[in-house]
Protein backbone atom coordinates (compact mmCIF):
# COMPACT_ATOMS: atom_id res chain seq x y z
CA UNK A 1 105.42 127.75 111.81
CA UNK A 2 105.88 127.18 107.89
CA UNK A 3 104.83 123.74 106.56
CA UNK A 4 108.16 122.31 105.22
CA UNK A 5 108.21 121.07 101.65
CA UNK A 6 110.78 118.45 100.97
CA UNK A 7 111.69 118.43 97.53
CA UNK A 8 113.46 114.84 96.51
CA UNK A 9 116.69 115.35 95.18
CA UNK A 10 117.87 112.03 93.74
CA UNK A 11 120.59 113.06 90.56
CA UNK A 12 117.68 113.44 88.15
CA UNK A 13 115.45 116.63 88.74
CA UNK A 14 115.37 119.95 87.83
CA UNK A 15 116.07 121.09 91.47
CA UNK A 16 116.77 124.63 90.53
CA UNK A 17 114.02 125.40 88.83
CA UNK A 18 111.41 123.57 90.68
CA UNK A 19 112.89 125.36 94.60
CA UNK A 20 113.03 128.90 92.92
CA UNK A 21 109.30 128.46 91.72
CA UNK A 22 108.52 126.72 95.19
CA UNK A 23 110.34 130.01 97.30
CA UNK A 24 108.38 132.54 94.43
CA UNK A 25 105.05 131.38 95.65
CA UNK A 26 106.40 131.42 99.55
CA UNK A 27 107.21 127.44 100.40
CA UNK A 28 109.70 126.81 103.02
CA UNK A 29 111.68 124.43 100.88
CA UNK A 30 114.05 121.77 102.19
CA UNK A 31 116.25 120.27 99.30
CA UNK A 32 116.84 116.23 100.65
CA UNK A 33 117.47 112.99 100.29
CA UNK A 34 117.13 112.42 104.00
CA UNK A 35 114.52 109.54 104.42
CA UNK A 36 114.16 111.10 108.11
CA UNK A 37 113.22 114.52 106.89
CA UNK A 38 110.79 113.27 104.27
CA UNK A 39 109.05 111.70 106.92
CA UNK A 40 108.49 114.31 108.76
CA UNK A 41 107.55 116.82 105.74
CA UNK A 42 104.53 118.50 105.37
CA UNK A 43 104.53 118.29 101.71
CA UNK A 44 106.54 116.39 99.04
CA UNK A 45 107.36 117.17 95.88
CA UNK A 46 109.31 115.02 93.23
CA UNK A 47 110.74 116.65 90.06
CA UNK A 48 112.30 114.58 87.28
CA UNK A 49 113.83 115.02 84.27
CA UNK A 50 115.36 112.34 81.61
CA UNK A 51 114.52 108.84 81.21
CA UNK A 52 111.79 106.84 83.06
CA UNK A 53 114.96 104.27 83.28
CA UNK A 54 117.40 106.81 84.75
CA UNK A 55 115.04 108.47 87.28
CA UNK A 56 113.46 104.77 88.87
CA UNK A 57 117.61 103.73 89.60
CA UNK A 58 118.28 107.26 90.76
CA UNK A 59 115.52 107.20 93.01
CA UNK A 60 116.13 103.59 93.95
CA UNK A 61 119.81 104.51 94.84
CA UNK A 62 119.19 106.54 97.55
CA UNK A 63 118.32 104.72 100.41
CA UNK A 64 115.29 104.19 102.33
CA UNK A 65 113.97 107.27 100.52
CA UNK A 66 111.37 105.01 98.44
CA UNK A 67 109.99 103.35 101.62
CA UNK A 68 109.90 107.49 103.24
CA UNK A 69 107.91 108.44 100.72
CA UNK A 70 105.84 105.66 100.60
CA UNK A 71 105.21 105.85 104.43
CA UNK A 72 104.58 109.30 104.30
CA UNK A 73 102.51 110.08 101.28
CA UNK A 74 100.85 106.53 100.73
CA UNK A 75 100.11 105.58 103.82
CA UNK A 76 100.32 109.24 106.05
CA UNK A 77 98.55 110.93 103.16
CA UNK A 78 101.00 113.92 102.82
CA UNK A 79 100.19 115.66 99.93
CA UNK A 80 102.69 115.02 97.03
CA UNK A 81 103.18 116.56 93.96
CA UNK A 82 105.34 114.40 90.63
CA UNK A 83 106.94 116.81 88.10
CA UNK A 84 107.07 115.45 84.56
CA UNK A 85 108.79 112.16 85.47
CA UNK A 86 108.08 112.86 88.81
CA UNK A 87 104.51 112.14 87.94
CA UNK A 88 105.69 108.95 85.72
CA UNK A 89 107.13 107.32 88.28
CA UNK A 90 103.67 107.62 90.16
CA UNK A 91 103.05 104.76 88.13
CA UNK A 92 103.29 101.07 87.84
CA UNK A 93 105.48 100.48 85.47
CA UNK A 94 107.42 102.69 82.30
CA UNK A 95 108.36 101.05 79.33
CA UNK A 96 111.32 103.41 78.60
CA UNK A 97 114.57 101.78 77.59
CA UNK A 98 113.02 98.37 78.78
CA UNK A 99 110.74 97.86 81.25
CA UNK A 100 110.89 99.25 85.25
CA UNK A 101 109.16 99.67 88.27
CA UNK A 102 107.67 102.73 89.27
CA UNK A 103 106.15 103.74 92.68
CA UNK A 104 102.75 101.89 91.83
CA UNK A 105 100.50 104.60 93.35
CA UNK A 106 98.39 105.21 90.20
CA UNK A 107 97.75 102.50 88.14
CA UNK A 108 98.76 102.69 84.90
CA UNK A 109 101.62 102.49 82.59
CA UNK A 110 104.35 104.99 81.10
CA UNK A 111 104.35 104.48 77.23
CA UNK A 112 105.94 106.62 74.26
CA UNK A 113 104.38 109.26 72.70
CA UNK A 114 101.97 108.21 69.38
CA UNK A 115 104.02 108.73 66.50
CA UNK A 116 103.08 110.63 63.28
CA UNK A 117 103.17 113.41 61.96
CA UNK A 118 104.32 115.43 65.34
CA UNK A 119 107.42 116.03 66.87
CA UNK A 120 108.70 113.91 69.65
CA UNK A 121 109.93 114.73 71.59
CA UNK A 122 106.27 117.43 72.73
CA UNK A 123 108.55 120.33 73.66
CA UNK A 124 106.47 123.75 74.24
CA UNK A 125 103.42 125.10 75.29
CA UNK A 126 100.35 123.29 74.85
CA UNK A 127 96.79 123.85 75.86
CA UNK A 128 95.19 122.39 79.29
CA UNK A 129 91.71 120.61 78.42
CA UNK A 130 89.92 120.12 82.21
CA UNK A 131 88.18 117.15 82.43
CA UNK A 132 87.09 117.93 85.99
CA UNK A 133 87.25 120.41 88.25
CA UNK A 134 90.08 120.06 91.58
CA UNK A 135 91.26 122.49 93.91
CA UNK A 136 94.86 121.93 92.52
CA UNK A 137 93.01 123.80 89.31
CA UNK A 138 90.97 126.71 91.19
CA UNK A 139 91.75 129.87 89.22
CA UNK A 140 93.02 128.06 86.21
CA UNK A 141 90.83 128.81 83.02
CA UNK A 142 90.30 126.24 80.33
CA UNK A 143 92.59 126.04 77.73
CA UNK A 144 95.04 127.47 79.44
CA UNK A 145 98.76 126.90 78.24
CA UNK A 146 101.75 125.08 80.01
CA UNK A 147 104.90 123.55 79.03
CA UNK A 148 105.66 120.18 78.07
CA UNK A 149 108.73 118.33 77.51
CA UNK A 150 108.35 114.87 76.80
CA UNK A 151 109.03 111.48 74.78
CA UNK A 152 106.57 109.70 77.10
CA UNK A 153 103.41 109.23 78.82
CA UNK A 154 101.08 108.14 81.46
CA UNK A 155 98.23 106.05 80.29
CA UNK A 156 95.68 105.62 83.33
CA UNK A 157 93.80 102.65 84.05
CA UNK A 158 91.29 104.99 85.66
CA UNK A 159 90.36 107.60 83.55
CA UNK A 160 88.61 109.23 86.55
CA UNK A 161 92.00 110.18 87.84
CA UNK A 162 92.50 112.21 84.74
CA UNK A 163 91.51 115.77 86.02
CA UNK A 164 93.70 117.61 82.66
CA UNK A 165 94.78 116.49 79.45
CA UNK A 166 96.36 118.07 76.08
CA UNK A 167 96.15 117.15 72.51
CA UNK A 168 99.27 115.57 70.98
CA UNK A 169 98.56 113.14 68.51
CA UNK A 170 95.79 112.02 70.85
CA UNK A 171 94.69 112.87 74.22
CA UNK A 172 97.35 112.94 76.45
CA UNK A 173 97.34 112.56 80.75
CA UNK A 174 98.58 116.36 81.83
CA UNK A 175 97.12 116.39 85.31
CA UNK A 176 96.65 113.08 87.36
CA UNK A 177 95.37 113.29 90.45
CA UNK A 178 94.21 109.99 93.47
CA UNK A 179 93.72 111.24 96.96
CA UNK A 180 96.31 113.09 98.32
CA UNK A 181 98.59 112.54 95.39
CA UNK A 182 98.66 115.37 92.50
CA UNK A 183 101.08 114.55 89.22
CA UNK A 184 101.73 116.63 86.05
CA UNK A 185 103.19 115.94 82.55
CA UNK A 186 103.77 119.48 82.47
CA UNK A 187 106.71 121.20 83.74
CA UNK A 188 104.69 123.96 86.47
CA UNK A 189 107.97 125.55 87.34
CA UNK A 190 108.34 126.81 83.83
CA UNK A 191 105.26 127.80 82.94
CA UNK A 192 105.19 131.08 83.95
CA UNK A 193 102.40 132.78 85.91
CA UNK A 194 99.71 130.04 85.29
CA UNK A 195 102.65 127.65 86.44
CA UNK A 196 103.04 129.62 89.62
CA UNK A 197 99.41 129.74 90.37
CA UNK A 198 99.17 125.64 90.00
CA UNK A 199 101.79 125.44 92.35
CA UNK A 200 100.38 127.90 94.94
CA UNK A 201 97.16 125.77 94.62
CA UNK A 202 99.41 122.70 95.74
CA UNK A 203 100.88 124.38 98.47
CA UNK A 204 97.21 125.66 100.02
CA UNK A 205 95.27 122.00 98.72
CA UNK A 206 94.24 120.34 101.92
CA UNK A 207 93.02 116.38 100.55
């Protein structure tokens, strides 16, 4: 039987997207907010797409799906995969719109892009610098590009949980990665065929 990959819908992902690349690469994909069926999932994946702000309440207002998650990736060690702010809210706190909460399972902090002489918000393709070789990278070439939309960022305590970044007015978190937790700053799911091959890596990655 299929491993079943529950992908989180909480009002503030880009669902669509995210299943369709999930069924391309041949995930059995269950769409839920069911704290019952995330415990039970094989895999997890959490997409996001706005405001650090806006995607900790959404998440937050559907309940017991925090504490699912948490027993079943934290403490179970399901793999998970964060999408954009999917990945933010990995972290310990984001400093969007105020201060909030994240998930606390990377530590770290979600900050605004430097400012200059680029654009924010980083909207296109940008190259992948590895910084250490993964599984979740097998078959992905250096320099490689993906696509980024983005006012914010992830700024690791650890910087040996930094497996990619990009350039953007500095060096920028693309790929973080603890255990059995993978996130990206990158949108996978749009990225074309290198996108598809990242997420085929997730779906085959056994932590």
């Amino acid at each position: 039987m299929a491993e079943v990959v529950a992908l989180v819908d909480y009002g503030a992902g880009n669902l669509h997207s995210v299943e369709n690349a999930l069924r391309r690469v041949g995930a059995n994909v269950t769409v839920t907010a069911d704290p019952d069926v995330l415990r039970a999932a094989d895999r997890i994946v959490l997409p996001g797409v706005g405001s650090f702000r806006a995607c900790a309440e959404g998440l937050r207002a559907e309940t017991g799906v925090i504490e699912a998650m948490h027993e079943r990736v934290f403490v179970g060690g399901a793999p998970f995969l964060g999408i954009c702010v999917g990945m933010q809210l990995m972290a310990r706190s984001g400093h969007e719109n105020g201060s909030h909460r994240g998930l606390g399972w990377v530590e770290g902090e979600v900050i605004a892009l430097p400012k200059g002489t680029l654009k924010v918000p980083h909207m296109g393709w940008n190259e992948l610098v590895i910084r250490q070789r993964h599984p979740i990278l097998k078959g992905i070439k250096n320099g490689k590009d993906f696509y980024f939309v983005h006012s914010y960022h992830l700024r690791c305590e650890d910087e040996r949980e930094i497996l990619a970044s990009t350039e953007y007015g500095g060096s920028i978190c693309a790929v973080v990665g603890r255990e059995n937790m993978i996130g990206t700053q990158f949108h996978p799911e749009k990225s074309q065929v290198t996108g598809l091959k990242f997420i085929s890596n997730f779906l085959s990655w056994r932590p």
